[in-house]
C-alpha atoms as a PDB file:
ATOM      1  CA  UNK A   1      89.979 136.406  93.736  1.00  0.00           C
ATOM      2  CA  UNK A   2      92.819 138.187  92.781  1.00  0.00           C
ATOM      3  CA  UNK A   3      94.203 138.329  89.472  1.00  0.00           C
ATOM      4  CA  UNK A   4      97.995 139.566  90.605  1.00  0.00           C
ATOM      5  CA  UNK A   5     100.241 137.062  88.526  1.00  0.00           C
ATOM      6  CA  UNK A   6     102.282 134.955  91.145  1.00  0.00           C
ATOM      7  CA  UNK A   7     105.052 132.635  91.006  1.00  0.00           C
ATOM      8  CA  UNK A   8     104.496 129.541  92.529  1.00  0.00           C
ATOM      9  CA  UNK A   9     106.396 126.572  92.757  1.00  0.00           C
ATOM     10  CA  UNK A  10     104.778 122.965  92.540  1.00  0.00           C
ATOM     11  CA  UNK A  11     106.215 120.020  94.942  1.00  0.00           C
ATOM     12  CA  UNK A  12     105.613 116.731  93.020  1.00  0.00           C
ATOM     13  CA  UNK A  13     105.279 118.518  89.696  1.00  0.00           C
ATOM     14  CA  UNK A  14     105.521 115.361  87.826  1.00  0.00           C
ATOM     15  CA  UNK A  15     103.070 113.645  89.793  1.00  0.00           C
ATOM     16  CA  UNK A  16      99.497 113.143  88.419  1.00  0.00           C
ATOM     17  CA  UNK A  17      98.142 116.353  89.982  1.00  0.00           C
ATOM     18  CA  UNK A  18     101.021 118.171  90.193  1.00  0.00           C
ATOM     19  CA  UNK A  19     101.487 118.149  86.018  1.00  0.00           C
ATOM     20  CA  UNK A  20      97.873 119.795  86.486  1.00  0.00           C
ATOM     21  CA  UNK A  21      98.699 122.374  88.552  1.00  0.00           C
ATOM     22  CA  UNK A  22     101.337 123.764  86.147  1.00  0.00           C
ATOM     23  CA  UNK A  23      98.819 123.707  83.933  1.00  0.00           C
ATOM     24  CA  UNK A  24      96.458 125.399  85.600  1.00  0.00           C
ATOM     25  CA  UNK A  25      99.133 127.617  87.045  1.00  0.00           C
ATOM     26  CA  UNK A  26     100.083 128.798  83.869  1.00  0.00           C
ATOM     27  CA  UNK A  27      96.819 128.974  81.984  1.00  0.00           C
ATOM     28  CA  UNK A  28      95.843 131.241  84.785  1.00  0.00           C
ATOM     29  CA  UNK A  29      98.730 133.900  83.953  1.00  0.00           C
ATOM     30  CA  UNK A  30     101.280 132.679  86.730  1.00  0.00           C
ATOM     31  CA  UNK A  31     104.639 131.624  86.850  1.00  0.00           C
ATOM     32  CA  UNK A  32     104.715 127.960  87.100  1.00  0.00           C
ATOM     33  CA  UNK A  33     108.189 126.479  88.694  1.00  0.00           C
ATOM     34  CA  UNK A  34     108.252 122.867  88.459  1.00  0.00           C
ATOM     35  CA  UNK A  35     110.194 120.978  91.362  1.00  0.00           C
ATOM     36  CA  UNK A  36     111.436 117.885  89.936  1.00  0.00           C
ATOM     37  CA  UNK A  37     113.682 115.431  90.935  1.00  0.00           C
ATOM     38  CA  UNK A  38     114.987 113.895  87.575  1.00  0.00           C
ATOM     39  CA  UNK A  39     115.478 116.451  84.977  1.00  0.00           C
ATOM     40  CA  UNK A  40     114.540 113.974  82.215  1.00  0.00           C
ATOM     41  CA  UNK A  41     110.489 113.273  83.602  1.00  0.00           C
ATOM     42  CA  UNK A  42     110.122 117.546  83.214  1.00  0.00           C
ATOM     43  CA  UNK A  43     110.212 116.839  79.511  1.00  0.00           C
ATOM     44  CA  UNK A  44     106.746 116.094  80.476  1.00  0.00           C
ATOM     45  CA  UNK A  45     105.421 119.474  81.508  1.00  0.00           C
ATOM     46  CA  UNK A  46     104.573 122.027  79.196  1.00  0.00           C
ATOM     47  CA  UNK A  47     107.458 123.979  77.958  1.00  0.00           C
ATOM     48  CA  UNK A  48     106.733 127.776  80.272  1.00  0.00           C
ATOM     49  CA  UNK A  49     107.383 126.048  83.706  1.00  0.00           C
ATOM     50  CA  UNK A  50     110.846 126.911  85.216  1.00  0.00           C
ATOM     51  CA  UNK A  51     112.412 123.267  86.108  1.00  0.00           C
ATOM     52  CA  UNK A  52     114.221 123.258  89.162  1.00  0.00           C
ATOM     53  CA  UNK A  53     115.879 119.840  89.927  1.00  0.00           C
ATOM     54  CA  UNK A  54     116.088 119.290  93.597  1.00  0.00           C
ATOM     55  CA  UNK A  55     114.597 116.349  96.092  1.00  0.00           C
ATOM     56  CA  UNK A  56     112.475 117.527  98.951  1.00  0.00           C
ATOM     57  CA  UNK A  57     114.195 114.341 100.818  1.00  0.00           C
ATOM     58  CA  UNK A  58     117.668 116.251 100.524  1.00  0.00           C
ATOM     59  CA  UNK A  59     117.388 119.997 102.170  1.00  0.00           C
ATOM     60  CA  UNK A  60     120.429 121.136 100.812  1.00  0.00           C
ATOM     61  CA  UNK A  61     118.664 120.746  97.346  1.00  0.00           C
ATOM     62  CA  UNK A  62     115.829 123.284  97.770  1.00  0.00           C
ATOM     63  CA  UNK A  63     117.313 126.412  98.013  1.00  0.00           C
ATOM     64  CA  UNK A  64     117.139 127.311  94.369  1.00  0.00           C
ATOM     65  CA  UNK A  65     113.351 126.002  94.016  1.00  0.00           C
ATOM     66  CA  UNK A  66     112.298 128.488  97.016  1.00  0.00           C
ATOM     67  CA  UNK A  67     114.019 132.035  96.244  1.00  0.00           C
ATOM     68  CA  UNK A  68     111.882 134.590  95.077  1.00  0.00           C
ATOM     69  CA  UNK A  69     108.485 132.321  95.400  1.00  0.00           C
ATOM     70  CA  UNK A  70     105.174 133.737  96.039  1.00  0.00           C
ATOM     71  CA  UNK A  71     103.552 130.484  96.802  1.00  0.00           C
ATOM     72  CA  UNK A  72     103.701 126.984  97.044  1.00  0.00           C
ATOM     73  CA  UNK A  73     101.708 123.841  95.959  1.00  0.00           C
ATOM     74  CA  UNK A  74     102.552 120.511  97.586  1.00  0.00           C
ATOM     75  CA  UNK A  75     101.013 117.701  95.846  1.00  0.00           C
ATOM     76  CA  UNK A  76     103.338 115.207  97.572  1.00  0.00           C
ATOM     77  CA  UNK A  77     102.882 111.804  97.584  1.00  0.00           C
ATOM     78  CA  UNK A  78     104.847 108.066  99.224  1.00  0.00           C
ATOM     79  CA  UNK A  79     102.597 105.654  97.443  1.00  0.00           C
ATOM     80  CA  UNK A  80     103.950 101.948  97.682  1.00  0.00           C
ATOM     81  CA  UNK A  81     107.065 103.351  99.618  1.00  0.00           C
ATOM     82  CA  UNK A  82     105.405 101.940 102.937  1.00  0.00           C
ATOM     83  CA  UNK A  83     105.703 103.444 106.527  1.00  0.00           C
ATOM     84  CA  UNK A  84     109.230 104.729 105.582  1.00  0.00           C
ATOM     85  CA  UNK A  85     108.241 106.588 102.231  1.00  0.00           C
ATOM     86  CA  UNK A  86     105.254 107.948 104.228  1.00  0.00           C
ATOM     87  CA  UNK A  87     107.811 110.060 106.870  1.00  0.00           C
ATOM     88  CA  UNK A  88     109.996 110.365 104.268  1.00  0.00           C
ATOM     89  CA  UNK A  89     108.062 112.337 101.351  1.00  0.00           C
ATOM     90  CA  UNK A  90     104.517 113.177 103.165  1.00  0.00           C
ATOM     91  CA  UNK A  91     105.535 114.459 106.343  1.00  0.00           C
ATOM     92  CA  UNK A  92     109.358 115.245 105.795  1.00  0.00           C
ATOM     93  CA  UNK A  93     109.345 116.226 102.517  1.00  0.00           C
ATOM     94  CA  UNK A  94     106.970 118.955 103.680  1.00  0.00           C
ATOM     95  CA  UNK A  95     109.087 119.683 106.589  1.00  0.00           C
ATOM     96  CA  UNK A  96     112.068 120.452 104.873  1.00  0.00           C
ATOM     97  CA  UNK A  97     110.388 122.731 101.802  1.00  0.00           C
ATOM     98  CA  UNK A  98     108.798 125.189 104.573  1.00  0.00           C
ATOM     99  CA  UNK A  99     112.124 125.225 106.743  1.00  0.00           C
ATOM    100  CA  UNK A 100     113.932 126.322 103.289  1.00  0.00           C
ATOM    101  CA  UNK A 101     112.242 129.460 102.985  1.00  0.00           C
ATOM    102  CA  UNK A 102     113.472 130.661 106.407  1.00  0.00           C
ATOM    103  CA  UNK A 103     112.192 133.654 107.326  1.00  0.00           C
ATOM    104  CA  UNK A 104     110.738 134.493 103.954  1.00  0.00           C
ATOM    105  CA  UNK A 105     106.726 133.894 103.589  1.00  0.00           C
ATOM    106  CA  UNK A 106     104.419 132.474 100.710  1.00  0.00           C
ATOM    107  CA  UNK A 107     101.559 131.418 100.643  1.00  0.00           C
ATOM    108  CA  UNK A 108     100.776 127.401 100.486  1.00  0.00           C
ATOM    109  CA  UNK A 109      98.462 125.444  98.924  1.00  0.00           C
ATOM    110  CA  UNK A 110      99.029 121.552 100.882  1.00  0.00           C
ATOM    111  CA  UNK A 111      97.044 118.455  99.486  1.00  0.00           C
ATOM    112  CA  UNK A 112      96.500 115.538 101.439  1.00  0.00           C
ATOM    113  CA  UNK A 113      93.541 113.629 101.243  1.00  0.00           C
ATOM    114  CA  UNK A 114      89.995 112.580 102.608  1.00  0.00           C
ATOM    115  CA  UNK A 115      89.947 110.485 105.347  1.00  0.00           C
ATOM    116  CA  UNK A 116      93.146 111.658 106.556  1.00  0.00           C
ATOM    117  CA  UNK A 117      91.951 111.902 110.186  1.00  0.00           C
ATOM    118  CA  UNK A 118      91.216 107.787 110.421  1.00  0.00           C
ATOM    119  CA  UNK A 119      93.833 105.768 111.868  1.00  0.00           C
ATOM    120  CA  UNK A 120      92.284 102.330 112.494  1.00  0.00           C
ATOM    121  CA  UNK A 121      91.349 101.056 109.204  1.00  0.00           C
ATOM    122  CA  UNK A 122      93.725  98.604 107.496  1.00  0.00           C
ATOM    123  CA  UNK A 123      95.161 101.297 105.087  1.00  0.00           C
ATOM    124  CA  UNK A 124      96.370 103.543 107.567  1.00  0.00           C
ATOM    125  CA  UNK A 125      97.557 100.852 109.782  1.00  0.00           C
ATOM    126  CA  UNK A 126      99.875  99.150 106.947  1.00  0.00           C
ATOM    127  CA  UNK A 127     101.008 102.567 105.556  1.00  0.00           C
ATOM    128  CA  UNK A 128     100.929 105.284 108.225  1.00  0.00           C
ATOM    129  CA  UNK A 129      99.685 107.270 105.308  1.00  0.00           C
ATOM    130  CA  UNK A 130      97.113 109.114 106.775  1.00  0.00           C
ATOM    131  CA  UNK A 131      98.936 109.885 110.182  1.00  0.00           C
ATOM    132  CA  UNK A 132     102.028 111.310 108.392  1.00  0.00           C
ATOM    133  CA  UNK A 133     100.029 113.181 106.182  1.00  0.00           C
ATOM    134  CA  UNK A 134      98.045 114.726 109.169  1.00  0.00           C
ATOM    135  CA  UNK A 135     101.449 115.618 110.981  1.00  0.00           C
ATOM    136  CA  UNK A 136     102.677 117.745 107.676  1.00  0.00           C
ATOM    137  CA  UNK A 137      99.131 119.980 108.215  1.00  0.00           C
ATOM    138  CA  UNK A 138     100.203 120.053 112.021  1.00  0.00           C
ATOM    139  CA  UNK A 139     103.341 121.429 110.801  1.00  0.00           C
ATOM    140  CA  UNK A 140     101.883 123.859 108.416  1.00  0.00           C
ATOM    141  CA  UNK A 141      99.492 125.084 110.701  1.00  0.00           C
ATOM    142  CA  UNK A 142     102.088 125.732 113.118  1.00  0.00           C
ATOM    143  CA  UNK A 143     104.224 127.635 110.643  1.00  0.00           C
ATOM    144  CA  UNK A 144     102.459 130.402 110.485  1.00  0.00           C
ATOM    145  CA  UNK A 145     102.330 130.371 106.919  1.00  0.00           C
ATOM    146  CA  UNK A 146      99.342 131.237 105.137  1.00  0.00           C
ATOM    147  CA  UNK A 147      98.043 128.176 103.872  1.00  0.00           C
ATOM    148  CA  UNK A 148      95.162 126.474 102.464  1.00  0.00           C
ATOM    149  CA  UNK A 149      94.657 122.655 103.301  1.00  0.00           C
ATOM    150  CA  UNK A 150      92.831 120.174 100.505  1.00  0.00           C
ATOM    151  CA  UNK A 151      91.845 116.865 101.325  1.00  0.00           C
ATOM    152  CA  UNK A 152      90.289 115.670  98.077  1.00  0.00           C
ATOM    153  CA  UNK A 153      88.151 112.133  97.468  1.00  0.00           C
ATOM    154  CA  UNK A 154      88.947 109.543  94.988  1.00  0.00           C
ATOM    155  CA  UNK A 155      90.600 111.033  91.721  1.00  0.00           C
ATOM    156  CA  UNK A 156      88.872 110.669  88.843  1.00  0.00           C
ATOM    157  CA  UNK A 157      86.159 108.569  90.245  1.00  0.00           C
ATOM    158  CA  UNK A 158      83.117 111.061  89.613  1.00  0.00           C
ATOM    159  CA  UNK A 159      80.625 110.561  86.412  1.00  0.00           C
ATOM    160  CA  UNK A 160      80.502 112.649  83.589  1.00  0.00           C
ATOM    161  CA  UNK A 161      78.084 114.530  85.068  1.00  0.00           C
ATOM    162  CA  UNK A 162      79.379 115.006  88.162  1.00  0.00           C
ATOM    163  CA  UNK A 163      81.160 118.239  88.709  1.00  0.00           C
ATOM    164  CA  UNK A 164      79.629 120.660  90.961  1.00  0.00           C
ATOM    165  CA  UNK A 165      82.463 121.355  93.731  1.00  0.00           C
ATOM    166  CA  UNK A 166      81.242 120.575  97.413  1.00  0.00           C
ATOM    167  CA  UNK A 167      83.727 121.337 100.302  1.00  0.00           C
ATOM    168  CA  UNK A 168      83.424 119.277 103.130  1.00  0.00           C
ATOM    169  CA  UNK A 169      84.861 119.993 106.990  1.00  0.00           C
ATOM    170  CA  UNK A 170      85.735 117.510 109.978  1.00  0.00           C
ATOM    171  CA  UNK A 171      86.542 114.857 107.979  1.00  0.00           C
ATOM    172  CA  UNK A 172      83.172 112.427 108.501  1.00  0.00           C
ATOM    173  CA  UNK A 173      83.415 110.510 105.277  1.00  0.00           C
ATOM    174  CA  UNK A 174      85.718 107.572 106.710  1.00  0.00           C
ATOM    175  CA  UNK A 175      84.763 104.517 104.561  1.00  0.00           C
ATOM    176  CA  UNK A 176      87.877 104.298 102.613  1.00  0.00           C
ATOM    177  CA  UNK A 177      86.466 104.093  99.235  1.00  0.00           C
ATOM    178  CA  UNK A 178      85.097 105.943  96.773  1.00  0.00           C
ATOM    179  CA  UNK A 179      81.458 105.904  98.785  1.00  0.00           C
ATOM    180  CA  UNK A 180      84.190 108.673 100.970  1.00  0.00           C
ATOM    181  CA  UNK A 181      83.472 111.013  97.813  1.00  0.00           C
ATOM    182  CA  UNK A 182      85.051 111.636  93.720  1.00  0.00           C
ATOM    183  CA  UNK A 183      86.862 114.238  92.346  1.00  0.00           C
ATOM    184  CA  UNK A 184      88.167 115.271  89.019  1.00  0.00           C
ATOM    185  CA  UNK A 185      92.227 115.445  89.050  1.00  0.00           C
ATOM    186  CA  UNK A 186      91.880 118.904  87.089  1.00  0.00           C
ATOM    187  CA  UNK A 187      89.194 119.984  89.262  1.00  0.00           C
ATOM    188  CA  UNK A 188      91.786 119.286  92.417  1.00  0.00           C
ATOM    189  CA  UNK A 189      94.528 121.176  90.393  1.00  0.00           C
ATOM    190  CA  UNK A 190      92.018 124.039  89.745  1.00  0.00           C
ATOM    191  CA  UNK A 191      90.930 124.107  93.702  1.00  0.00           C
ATOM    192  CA  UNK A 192      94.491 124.086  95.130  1.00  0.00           C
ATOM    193  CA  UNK A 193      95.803 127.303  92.002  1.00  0.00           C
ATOM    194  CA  UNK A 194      92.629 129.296  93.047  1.00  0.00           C
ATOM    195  CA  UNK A 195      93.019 128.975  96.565  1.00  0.00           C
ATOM    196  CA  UNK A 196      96.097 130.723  96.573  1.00  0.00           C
ATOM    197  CA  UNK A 197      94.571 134.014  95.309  1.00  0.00           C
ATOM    198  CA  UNK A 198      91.878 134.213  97.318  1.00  0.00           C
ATOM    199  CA  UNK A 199      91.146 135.287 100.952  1.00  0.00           C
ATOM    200  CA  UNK A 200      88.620 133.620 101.902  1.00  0.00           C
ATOM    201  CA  UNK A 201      90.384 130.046 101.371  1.00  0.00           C
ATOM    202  CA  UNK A 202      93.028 131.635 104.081  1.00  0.00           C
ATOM    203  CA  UNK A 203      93.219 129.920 107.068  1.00  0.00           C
ATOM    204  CA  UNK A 204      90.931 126.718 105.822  1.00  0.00           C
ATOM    205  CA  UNK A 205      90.740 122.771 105.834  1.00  0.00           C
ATOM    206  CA  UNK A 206      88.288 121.503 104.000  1.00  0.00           C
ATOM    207  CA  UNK A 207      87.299 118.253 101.972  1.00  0.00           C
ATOM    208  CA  UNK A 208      86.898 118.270  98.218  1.00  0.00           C
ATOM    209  CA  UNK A 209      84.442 115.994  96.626  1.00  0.00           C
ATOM    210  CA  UNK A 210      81.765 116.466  93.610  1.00  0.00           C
ATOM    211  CA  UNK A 211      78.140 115.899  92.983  1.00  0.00           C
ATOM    212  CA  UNK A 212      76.110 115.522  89.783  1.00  0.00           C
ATOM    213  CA  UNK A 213      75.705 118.825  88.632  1.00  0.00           C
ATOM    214  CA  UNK A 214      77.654 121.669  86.436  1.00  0.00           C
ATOM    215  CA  UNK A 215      81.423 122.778  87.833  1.00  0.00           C
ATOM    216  CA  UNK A 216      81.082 126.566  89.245  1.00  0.00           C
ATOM    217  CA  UNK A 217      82.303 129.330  87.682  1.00  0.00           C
ATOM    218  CA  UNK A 218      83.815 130.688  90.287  1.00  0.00           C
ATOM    219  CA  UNK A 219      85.455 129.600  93.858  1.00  0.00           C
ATOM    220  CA  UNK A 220      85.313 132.532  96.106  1.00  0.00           C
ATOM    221  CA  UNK A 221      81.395 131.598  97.576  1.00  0.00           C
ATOM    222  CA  UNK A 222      82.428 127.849  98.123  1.00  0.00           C
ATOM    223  CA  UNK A 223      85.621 129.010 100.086  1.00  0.00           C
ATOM    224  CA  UNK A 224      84.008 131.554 102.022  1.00  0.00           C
ATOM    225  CA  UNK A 225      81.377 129.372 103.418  1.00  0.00           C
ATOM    226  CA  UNK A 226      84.175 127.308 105.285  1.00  0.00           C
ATOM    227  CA  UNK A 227      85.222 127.612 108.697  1.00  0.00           C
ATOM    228  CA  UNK A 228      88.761 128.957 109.512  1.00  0.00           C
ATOM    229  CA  UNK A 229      90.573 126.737 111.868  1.00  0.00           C
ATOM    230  CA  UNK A 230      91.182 127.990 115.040  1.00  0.00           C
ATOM    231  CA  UNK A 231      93.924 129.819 115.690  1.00  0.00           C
ATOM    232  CA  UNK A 232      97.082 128.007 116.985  1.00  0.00           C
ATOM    233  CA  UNK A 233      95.231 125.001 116.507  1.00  0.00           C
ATOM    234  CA  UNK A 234      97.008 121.788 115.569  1.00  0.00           C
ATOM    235  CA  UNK A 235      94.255 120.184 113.468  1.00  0.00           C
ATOM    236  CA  UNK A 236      91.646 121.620 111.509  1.00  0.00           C
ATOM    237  CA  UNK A 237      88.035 122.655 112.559  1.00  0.00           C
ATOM    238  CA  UNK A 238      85.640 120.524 113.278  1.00  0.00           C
ATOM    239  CA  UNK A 239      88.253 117.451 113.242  1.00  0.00           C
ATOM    240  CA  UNK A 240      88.209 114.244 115.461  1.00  0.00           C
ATOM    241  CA  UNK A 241      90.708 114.652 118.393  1.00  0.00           C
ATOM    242  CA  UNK A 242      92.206 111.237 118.078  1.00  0.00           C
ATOM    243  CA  UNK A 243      95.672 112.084 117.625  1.00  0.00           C
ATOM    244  CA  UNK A 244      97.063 113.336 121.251  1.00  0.00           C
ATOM    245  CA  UNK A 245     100.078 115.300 121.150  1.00  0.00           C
ATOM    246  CA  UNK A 246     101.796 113.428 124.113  1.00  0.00           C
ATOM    247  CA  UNK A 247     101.714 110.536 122.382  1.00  0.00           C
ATOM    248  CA  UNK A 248     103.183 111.586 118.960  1.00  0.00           C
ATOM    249  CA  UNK A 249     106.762 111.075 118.676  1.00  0.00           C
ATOM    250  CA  UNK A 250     109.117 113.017 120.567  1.00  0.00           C
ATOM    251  CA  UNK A 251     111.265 114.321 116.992  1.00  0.00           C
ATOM    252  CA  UNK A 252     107.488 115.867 115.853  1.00  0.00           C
ATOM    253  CA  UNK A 253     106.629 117.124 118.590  1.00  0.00           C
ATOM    254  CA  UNK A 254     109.955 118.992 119.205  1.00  0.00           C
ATOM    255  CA  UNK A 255     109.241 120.041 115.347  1.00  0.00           C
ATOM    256  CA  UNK A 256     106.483 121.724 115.793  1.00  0.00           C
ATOM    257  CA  UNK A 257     107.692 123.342 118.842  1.00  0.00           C
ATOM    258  CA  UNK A 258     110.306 124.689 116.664  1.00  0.00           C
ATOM    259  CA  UNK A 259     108.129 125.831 114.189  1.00  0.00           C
ATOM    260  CA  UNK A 260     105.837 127.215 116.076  1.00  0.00           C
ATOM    261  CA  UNK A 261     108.507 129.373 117.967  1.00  0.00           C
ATOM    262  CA  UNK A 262     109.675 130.300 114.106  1.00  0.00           C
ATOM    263  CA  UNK A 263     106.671 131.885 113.496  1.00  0.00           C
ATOM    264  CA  UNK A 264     106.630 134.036 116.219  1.00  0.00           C
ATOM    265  CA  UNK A 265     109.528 135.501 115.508  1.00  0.00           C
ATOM    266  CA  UNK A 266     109.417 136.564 112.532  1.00  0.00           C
END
């Protein structure tokens, strides 16, 4: 990995993995800039994080949190906001941070979540969760961005000793409960920091879970046994085609034609 300082900017900073990822950010010997939509909930976050106040729902607001950025972490999350908060926050919110930075690039860390590729199970189905959260990696991929993609398991879920990092690929573990797979919340916040420094996380979806054992010492191995997806792929390697294109709405798809074009011109 490399140990270049960066200065990254966390989406959903005040969220329970996002106030982790400053952390880690920081305690790692980055600049940590906190995106936050209420100036009062940063008083939360440890006192070296820039605060940037600005709502990934309003565009307008995001300039400022983007300039000068060498990466970006988005931890973004609708929870209880329904079908509405889901295309809001998951899926727009990430649509409007990469379309700030315009033609500049950084690197980007996304989170979304295991099991993000099953749309007939009663979660999905009530929330749209899952599908909205799959059409934000769609749109990364199709950036052109660098990226790294992190679908963890259950936070916080794993036994004491149960730390040893596995990555996962194609998204198989469909239950919808913790049987899926557990993860630590700082181990999540240390996966998403490190794969931003790191080349062989470039390129790469993967599941996070952990098994009983001791947490590694380092990431680079774990990351470079992944697949990359393939290139100018919509969805990630090894992932269940059950989301046609032709059949998403006409606004995403014309998004991701846009996007697409973006990146291939500049």
């Amino acid at each position: 990995m490399s140990s270049v300082p960066l200065t990254i900017l966390v989406v959903g900073a005040t969220g329970s993995i996002g106030r982790l990822v400053i952390e880690e950010a920081l305690a790692q010997g980055h600049v940590a800039r906190a995106l936050v939509r209420d100036a009062a909930k940063a008083r939360q976050l440890p006192p070296a994080a820039q605060v940037i106040v600005g709502d990934v729902t309003r565009p307008e607001t995001l300039a400022a949190a983007v300039d000068g950025v060498d990466a970006i972490v988005l931890t973004l999350g609708a929870d209880g906001q329904g079908k509405r908060g889901a295309e809001q926050v998951s899926y727009g919110g990430v649509r409007n941070v990469l379309a700030a930075l315009g033609t500049r690039r950084a690197r980007i860390a996304l989170m979304t979540a295991i099991g993000v590729t099953e749309r007939l199970g009663p979660y999905n189905r009530a929330t749209e969760a899952h599908d909205w959260k799959r059409r934000s990696e769609r749109l990364l991929r199709a950036s052109g961005l660098p990226y790294t993609i992190v679908r963890p398991g259950w936070f916080d879920y794993n036994a004491p000793d149960q730390h040893r990092i596995v990555l996962l690929q194609g998204d198989t573990r469909r239950a919808g409960d913790p049987s899926d797979g557990v993860i630590a919340r700082r181990q999540i916040a240390q996966v998403l920091v490190g794969s931003l420094s790191c080349d062989q996380a470039l390129g790469k979806t993967f599941e996070l879970v952990a098994e009983k054992g001791p947490a590694p010492d380092r990431l680079d191995a774990l990351f470079a046994s992944l697949e990359s997806d393939p290139p100018g792929a919509l969805d990630g390697v090894q992932d269940l085609p059950n989301m046609p294109l032709d059949a998403e709405p006409r606004y995403v798809r014309e998004e991701l034609e846009k996007f697409a074009s973006h990146a291939k011109a500049i």
